[in-house]
ModelCIF file with pLDDT and N, C-alpha, C, O atoms, coordinates in Angstrom:
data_MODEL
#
_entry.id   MODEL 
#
_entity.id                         1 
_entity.type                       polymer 
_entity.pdbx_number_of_molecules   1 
#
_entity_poly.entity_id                      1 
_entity_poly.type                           'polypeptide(L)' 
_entity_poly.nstd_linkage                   no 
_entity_poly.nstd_monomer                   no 
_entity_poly.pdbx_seq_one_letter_code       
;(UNK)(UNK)(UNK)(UNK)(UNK)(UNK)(UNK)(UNK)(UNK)(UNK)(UNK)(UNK)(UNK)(UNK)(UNK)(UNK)
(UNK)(UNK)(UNK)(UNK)(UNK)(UNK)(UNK)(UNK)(UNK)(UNK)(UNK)(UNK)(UNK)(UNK)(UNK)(UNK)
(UNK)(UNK)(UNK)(UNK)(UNK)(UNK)(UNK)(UNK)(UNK)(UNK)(UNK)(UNK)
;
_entity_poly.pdbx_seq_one_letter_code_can   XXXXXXXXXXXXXXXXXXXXXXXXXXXXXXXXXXXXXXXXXXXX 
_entity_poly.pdbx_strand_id                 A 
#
loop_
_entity_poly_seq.entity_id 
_entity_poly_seq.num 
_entity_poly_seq.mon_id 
_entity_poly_seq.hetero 
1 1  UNK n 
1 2  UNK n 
1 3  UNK n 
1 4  UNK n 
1 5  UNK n 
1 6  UNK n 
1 7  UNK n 
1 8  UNK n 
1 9  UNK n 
1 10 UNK n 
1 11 UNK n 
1 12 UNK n 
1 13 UNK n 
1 14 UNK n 
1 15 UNK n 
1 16 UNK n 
1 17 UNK n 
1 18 UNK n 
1 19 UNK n 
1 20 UNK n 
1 21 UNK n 
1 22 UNK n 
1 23 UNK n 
1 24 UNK n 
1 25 UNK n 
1 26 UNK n 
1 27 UNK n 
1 28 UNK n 
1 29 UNK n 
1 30 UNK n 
1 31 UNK n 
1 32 UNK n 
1 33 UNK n 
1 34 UNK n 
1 35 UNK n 
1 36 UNK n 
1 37 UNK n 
1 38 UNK n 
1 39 UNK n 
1 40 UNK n 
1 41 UNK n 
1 42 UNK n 
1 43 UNK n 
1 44 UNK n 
#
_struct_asym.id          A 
_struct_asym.entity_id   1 
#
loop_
_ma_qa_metric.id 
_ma_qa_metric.mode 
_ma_qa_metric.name 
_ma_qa_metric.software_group_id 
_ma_qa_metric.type 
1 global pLDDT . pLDDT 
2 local  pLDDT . pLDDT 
#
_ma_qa_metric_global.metric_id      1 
_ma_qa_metric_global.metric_value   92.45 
_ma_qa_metric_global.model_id       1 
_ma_qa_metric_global.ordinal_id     1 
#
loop_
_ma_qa_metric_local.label_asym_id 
_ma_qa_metric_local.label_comp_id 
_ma_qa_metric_local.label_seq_id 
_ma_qa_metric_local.metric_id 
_ma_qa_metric_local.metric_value 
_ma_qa_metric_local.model_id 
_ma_qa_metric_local.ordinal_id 
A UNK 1  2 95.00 1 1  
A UNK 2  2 97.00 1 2  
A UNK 3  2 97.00 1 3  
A UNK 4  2 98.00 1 4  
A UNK 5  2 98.00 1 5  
A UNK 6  2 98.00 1 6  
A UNK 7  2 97.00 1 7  
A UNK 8  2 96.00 1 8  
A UNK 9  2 95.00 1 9  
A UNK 10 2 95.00 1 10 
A UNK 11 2 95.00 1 11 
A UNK 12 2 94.00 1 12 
A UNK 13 2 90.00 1 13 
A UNK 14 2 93.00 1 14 
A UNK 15 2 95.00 1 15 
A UNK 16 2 97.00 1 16 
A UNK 17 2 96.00 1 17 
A UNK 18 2 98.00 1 18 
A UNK 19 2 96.00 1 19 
A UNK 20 2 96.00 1 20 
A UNK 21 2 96.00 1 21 
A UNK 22 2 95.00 1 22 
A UNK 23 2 93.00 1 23 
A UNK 24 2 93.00 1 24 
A UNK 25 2 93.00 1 25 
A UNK 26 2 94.00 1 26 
A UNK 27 2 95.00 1 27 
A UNK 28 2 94.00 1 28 
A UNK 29 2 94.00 1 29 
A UNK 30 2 95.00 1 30 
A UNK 31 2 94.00 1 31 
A UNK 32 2 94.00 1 32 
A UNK 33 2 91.00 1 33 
A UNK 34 2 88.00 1 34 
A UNK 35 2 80.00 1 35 
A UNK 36 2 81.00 1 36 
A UNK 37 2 81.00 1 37 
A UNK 38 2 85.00 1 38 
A UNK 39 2 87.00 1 39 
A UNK 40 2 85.00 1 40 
A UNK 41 2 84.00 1 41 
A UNK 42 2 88.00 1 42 
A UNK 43 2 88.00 1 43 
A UNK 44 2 84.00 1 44 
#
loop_
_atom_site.group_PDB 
_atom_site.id 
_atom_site.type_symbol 
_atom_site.label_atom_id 
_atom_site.label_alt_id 
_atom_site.label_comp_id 
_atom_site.label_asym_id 
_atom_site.label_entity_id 
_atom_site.label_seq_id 
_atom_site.pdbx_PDB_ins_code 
_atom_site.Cartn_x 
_atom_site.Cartn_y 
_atom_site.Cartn_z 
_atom_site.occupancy 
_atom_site.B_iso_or_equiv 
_atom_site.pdbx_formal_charge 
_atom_site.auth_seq_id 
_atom_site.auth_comp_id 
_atom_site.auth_asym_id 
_atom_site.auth_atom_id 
_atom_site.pdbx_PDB_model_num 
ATOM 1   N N  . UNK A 1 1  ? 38.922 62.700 -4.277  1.00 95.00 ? 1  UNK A N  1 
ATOM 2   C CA . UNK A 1 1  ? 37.731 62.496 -5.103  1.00 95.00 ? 1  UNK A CA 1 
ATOM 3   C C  . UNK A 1 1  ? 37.898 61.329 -6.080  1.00 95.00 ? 1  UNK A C  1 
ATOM 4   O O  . UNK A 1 1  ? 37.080 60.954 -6.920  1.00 95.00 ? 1  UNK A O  1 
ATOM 5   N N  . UNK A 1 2  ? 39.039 60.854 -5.830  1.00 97.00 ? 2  UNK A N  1 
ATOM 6   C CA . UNK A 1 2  ? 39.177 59.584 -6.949  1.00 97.00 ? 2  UNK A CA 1 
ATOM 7   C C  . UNK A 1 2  ? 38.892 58.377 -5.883  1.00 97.00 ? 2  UNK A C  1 
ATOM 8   O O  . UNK A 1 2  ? 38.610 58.399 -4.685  1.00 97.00 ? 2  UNK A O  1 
ATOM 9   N N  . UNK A 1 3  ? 39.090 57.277 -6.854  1.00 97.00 ? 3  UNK A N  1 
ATOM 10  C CA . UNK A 1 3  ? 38.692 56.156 -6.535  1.00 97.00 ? 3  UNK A CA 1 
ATOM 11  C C  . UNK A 1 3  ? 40.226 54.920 -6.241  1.00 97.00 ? 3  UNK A C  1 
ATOM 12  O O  . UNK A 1 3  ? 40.527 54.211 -7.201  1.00 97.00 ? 3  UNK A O  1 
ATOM 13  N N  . UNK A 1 4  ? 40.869 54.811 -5.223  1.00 98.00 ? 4  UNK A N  1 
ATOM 14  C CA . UNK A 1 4  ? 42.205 54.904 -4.641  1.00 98.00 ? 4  UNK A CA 1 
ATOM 15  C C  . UNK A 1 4  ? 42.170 53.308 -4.411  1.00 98.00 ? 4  UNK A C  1 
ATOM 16  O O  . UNK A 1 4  ? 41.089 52.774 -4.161  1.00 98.00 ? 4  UNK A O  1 
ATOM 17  N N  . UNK A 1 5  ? 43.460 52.478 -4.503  1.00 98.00 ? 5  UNK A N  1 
ATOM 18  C CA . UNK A 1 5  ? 44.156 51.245 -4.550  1.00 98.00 ? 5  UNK A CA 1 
ATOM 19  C C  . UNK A 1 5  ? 45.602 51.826 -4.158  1.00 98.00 ? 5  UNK A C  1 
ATOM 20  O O  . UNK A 1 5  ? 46.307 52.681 -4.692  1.00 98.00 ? 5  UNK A O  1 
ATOM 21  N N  . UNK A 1 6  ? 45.834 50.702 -2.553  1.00 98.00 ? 6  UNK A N  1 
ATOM 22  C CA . UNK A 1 6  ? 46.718 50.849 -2.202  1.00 98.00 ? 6  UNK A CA 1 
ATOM 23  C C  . UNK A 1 6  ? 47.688 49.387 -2.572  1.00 98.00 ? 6  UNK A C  1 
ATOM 24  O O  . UNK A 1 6  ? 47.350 48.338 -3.121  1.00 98.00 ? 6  UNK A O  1 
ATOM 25  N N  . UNK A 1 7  ? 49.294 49.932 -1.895  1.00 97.00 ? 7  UNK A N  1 
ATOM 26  C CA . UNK A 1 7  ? 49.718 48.856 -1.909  1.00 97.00 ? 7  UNK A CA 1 
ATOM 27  C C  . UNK A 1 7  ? 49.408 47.707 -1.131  1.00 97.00 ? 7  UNK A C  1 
ATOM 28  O O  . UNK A 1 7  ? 48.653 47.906 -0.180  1.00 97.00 ? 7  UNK A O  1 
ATOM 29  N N  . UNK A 1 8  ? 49.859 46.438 -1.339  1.00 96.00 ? 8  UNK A N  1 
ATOM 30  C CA . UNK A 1 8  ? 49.604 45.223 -0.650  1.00 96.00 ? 8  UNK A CA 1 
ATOM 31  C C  . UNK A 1 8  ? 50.491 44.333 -0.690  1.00 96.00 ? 8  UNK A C  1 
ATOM 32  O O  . UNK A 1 8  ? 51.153 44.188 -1.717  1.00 96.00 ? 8  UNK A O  1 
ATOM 33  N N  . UNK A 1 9  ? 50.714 43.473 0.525   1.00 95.00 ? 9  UNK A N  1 
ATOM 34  C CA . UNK A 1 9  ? 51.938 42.795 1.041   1.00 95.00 ? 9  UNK A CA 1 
ATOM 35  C C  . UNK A 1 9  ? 52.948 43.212 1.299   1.00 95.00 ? 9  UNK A C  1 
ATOM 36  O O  . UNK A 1 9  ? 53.124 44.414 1.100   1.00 95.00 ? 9  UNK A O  1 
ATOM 37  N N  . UNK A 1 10 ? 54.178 42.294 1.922   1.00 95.00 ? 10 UNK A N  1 
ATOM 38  C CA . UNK A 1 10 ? 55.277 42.253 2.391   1.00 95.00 ? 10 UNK A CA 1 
ATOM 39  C C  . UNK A 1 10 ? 56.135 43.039 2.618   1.00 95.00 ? 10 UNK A C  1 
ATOM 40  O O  . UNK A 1 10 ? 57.231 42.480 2.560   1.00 95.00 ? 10 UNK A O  1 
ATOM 41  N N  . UNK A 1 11 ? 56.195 43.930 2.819   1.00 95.00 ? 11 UNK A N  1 
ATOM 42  C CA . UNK A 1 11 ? 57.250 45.338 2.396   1.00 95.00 ? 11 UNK A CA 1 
ATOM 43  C C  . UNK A 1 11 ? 58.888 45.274 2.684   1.00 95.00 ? 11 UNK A C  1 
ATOM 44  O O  . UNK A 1 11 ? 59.872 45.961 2.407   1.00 95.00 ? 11 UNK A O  1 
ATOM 45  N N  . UNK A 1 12 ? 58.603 44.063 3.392   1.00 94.00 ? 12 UNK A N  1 
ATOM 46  C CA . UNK A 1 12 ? 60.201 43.629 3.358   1.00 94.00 ? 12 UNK A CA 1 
ATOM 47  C C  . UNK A 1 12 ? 60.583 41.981 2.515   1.00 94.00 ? 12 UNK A C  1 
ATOM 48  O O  . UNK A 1 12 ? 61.486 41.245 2.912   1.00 94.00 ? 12 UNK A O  1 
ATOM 49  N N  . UNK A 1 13 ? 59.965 41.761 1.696   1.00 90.00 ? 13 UNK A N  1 
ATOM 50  C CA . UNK A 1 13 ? 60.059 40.724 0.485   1.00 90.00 ? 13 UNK A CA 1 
ATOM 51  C C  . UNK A 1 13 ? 61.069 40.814 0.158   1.00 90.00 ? 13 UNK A C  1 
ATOM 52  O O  . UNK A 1 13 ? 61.900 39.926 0.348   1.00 90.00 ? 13 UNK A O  1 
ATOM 53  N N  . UNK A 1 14 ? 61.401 42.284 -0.636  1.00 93.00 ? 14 UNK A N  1 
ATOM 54  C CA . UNK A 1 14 ? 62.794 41.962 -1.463  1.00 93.00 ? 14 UNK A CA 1 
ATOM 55  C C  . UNK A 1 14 ? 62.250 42.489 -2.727  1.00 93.00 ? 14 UNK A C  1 
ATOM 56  O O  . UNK A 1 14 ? 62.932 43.112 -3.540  1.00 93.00 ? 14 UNK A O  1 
ATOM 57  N N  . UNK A 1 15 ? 61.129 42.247 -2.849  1.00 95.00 ? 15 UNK A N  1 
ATOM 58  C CA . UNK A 1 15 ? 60.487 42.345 -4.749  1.00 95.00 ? 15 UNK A CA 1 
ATOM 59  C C  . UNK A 1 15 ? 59.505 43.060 -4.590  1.00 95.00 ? 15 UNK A C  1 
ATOM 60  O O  . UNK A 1 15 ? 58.811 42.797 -3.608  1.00 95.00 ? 15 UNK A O  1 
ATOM 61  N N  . UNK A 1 16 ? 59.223 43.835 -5.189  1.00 97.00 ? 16 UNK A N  1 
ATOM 62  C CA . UNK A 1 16 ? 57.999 44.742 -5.676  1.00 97.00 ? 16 UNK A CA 1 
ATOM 63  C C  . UNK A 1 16 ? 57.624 44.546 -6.849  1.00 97.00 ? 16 UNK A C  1 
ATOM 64  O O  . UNK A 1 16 ? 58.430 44.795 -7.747  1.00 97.00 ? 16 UNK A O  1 
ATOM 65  N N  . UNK A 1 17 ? 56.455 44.105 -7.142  1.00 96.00 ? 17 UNK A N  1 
ATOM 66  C CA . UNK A 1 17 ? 55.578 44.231 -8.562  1.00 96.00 ? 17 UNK A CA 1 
ATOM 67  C C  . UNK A 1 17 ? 54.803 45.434 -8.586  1.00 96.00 ? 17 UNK A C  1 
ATOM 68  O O  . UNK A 1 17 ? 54.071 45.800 -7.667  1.00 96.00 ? 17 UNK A O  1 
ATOM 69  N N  . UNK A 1 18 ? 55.015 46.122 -9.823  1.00 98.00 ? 18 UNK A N  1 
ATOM 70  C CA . UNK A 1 18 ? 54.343 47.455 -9.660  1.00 98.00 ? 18 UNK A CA 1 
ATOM 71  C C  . UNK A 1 18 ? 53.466 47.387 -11.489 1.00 98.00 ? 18 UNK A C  1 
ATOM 72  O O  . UNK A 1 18 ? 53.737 47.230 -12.680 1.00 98.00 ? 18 UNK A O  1 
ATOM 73  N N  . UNK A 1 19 ? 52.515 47.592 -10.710 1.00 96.00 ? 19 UNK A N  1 
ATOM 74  C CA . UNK A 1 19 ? 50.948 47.149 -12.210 1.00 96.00 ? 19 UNK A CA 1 
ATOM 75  C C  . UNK A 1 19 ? 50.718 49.367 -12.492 1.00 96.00 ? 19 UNK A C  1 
ATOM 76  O O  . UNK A 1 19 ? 51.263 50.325 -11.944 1.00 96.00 ? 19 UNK A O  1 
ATOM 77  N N  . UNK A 1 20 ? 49.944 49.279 -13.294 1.00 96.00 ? 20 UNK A N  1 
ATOM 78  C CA . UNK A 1 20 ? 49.617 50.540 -13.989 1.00 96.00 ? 20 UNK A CA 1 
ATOM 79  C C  . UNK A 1 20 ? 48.606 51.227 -13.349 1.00 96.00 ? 20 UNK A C  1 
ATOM 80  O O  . UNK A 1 20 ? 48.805 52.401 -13.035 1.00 96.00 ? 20 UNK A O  1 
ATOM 81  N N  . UNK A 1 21 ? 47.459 50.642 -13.082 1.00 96.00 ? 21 UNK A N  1 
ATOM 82  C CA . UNK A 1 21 ? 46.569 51.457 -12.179 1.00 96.00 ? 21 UNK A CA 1 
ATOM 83  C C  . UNK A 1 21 ? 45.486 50.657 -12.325 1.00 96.00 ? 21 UNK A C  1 
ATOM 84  O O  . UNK A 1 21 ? 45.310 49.984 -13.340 1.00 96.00 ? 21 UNK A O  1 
ATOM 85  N N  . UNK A 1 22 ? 44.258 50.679 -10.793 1.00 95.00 ? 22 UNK A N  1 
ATOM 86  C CA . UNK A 1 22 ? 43.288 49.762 -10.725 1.00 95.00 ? 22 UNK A CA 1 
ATOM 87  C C  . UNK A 1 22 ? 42.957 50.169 -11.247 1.00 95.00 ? 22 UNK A C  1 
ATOM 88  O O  . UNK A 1 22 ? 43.071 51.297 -11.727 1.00 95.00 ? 22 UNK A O  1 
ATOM 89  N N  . UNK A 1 23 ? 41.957 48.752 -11.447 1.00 93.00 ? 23 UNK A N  1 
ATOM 90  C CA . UNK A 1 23 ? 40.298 48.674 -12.417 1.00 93.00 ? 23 UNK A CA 1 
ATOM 91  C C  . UNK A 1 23 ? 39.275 48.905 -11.430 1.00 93.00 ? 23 UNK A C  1 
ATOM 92  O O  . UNK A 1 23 ? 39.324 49.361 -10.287 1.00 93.00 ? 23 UNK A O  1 
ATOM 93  N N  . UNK A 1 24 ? 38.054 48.352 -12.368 1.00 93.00 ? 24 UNK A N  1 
ATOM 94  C CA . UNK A 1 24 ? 36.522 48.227 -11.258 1.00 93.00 ? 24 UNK A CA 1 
ATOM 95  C C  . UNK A 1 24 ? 36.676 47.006 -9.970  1.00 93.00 ? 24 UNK A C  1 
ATOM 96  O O  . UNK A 1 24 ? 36.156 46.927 -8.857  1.00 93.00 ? 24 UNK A O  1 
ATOM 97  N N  . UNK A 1 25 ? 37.727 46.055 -10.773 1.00 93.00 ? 25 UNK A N  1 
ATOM 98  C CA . UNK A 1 25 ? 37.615 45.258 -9.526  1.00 93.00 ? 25 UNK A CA 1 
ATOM 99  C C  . UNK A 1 25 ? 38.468 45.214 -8.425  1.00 93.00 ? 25 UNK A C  1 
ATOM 100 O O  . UNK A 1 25 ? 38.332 44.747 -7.294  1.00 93.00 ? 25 UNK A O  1 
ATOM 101 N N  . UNK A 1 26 ? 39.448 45.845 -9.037  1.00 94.00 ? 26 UNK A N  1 
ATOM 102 C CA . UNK A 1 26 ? 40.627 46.048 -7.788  1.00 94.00 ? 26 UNK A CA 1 
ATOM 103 C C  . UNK A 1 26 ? 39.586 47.443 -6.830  1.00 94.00 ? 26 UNK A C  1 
ATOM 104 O O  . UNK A 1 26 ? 39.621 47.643 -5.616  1.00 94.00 ? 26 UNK A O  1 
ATOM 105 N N  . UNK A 1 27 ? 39.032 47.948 -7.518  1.00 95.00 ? 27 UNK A N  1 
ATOM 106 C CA . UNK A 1 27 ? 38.438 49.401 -6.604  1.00 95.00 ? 27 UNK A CA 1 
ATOM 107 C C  . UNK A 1 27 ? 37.569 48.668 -5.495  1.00 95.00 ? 27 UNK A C  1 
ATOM 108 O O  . UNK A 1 27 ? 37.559 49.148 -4.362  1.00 95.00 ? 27 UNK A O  1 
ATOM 109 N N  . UNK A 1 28 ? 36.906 47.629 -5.753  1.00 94.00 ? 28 UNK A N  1 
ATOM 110 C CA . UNK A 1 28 ? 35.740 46.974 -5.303  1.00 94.00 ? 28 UNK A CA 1 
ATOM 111 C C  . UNK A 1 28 ? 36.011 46.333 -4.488  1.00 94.00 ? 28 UNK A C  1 
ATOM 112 O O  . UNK A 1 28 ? 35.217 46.204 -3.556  1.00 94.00 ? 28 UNK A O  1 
ATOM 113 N N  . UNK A 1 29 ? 37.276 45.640 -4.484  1.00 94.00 ? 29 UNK A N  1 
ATOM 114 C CA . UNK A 1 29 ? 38.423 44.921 -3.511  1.00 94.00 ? 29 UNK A CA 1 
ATOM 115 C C  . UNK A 1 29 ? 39.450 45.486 -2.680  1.00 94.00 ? 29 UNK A C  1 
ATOM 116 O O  . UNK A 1 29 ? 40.120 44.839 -1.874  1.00 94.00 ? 29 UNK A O  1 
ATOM 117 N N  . UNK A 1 30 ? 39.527 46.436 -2.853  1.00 95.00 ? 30 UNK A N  1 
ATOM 118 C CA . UNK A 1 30 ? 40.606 47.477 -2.430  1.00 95.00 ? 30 UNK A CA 1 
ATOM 119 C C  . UNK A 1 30 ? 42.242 46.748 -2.172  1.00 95.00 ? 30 UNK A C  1 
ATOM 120 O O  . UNK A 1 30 ? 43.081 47.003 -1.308  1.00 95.00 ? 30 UNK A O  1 
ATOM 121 N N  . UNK A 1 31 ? 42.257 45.971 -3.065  1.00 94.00 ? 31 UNK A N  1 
ATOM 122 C CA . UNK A 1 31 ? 43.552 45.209 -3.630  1.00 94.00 ? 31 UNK A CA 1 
ATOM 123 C C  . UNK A 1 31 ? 44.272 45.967 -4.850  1.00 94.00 ? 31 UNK A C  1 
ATOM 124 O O  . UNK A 1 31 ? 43.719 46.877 -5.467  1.00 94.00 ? 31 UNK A O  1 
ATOM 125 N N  . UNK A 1 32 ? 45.601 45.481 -5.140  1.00 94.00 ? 32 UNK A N  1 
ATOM 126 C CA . UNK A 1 32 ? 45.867 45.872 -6.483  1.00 94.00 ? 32 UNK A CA 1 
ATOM 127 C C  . UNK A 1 32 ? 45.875 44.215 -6.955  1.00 94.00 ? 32 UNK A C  1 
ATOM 128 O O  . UNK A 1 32 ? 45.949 43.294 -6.142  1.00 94.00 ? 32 UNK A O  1 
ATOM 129 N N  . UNK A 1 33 ? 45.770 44.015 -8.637  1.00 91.00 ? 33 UNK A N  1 
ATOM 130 C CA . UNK A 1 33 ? 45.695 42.569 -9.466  1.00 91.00 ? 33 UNK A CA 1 
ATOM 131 C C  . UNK A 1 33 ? 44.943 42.083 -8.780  1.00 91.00 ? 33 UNK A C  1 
ATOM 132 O O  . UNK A 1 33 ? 45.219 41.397 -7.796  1.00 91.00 ? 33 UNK A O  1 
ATOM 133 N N  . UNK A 1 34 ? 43.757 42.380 -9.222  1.00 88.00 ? 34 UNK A N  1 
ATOM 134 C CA . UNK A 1 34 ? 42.853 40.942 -8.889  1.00 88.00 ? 34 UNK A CA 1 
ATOM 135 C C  . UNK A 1 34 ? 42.169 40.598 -10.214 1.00 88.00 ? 34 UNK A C  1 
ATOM 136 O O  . UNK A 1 34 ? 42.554 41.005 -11.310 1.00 88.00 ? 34 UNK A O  1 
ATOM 137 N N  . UNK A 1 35 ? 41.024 39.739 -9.980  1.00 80.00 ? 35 UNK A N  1 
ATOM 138 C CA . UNK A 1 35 ? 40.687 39.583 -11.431 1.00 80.00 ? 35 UNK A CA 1 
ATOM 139 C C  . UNK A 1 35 ? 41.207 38.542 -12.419 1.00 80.00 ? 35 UNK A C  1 
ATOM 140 O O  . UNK A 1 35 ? 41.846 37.596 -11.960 1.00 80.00 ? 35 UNK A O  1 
ATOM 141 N N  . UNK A 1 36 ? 40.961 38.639 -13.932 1.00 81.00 ? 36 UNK A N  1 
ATOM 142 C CA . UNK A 1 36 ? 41.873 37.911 -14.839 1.00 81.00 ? 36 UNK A CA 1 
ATOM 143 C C  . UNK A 1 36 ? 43.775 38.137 -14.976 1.00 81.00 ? 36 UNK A C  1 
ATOM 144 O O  . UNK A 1 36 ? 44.655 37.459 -15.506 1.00 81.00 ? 36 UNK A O  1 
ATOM 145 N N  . UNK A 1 37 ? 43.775 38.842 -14.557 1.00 81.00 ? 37 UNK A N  1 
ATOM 146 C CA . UNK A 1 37 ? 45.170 39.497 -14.935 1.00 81.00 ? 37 UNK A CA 1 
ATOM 147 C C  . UNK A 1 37 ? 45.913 39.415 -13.709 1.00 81.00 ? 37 UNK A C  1 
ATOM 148 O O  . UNK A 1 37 ? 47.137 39.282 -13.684 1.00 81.00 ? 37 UNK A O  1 
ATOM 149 N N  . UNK A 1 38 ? 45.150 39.497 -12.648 1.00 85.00 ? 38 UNK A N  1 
ATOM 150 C CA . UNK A 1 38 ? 45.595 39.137 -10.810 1.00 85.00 ? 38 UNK A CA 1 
ATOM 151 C C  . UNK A 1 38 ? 46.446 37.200 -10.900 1.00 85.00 ? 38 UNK A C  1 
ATOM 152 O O  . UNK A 1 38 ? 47.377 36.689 -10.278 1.00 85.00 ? 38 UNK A O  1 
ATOM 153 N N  . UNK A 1 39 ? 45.619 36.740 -11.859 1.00 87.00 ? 39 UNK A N  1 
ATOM 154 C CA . UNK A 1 39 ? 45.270 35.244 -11.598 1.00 87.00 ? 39 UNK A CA 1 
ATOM 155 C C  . UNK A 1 39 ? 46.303 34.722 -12.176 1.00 87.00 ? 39 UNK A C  1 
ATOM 156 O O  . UNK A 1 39 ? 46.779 33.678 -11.733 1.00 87.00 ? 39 UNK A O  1 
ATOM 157 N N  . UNK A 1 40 ? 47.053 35.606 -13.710 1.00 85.00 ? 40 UNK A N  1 
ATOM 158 C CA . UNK A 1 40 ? 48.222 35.097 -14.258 1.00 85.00 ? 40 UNK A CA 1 
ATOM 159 C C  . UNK A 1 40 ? 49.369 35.525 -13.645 1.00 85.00 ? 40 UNK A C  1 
ATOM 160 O O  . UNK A 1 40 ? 50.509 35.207 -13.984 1.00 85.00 ? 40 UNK A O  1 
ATOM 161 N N  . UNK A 1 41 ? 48.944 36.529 -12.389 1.00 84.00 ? 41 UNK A N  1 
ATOM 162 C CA . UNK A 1 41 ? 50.370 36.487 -11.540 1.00 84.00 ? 41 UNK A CA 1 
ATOM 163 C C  . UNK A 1 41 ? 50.375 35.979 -10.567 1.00 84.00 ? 41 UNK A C  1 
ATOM 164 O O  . UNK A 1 41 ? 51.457 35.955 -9.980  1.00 84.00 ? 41 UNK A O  1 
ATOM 165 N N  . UNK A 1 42 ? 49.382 35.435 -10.025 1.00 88.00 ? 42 UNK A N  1 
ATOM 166 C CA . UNK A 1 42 ? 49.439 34.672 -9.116  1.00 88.00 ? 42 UNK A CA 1 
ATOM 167 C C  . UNK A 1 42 ? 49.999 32.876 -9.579  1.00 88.00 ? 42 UNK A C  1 
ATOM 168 O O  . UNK A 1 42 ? 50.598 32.047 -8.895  1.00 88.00 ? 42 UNK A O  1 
ATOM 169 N N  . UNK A 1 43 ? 49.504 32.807 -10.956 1.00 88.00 ? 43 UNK A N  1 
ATOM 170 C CA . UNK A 1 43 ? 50.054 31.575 -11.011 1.00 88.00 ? 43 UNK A CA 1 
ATOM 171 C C  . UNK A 1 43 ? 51.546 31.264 -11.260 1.00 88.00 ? 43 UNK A C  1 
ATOM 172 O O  . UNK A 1 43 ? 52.067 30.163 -11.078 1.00 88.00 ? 43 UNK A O  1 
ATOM 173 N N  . UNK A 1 44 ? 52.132 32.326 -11.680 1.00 84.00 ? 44 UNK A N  1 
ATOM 174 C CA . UNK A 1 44 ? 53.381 32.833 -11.822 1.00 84.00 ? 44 UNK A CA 1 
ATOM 175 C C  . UNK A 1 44 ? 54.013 32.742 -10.142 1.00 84.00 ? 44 UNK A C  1 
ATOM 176 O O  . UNK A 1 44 ? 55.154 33.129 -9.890  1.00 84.00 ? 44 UNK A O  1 
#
């Protein structure tokens, strides 16, 4: 009954980034980090 964000990418990378829990836009995207806060890790 909730509103669910899975993981995404590589699973054999090496690295896992692990964020706190989606928003409206990760729900809407069915991504985790997207958005403003997606964008400073991506530029990272």
């Amino acid at each position: 009954d909730m509103e669910i964000v899975y993981g995404d990418g590589n699973p054999d990378s090496g690295i896992v980034f692990i964020g706190e829990a989606p928003g409206k836009d990760e729900v809407k995207l069915k991504k985790p980090f997207v958005g403003s806060a997606g964008k400073i890790l991506r530029d990272f």
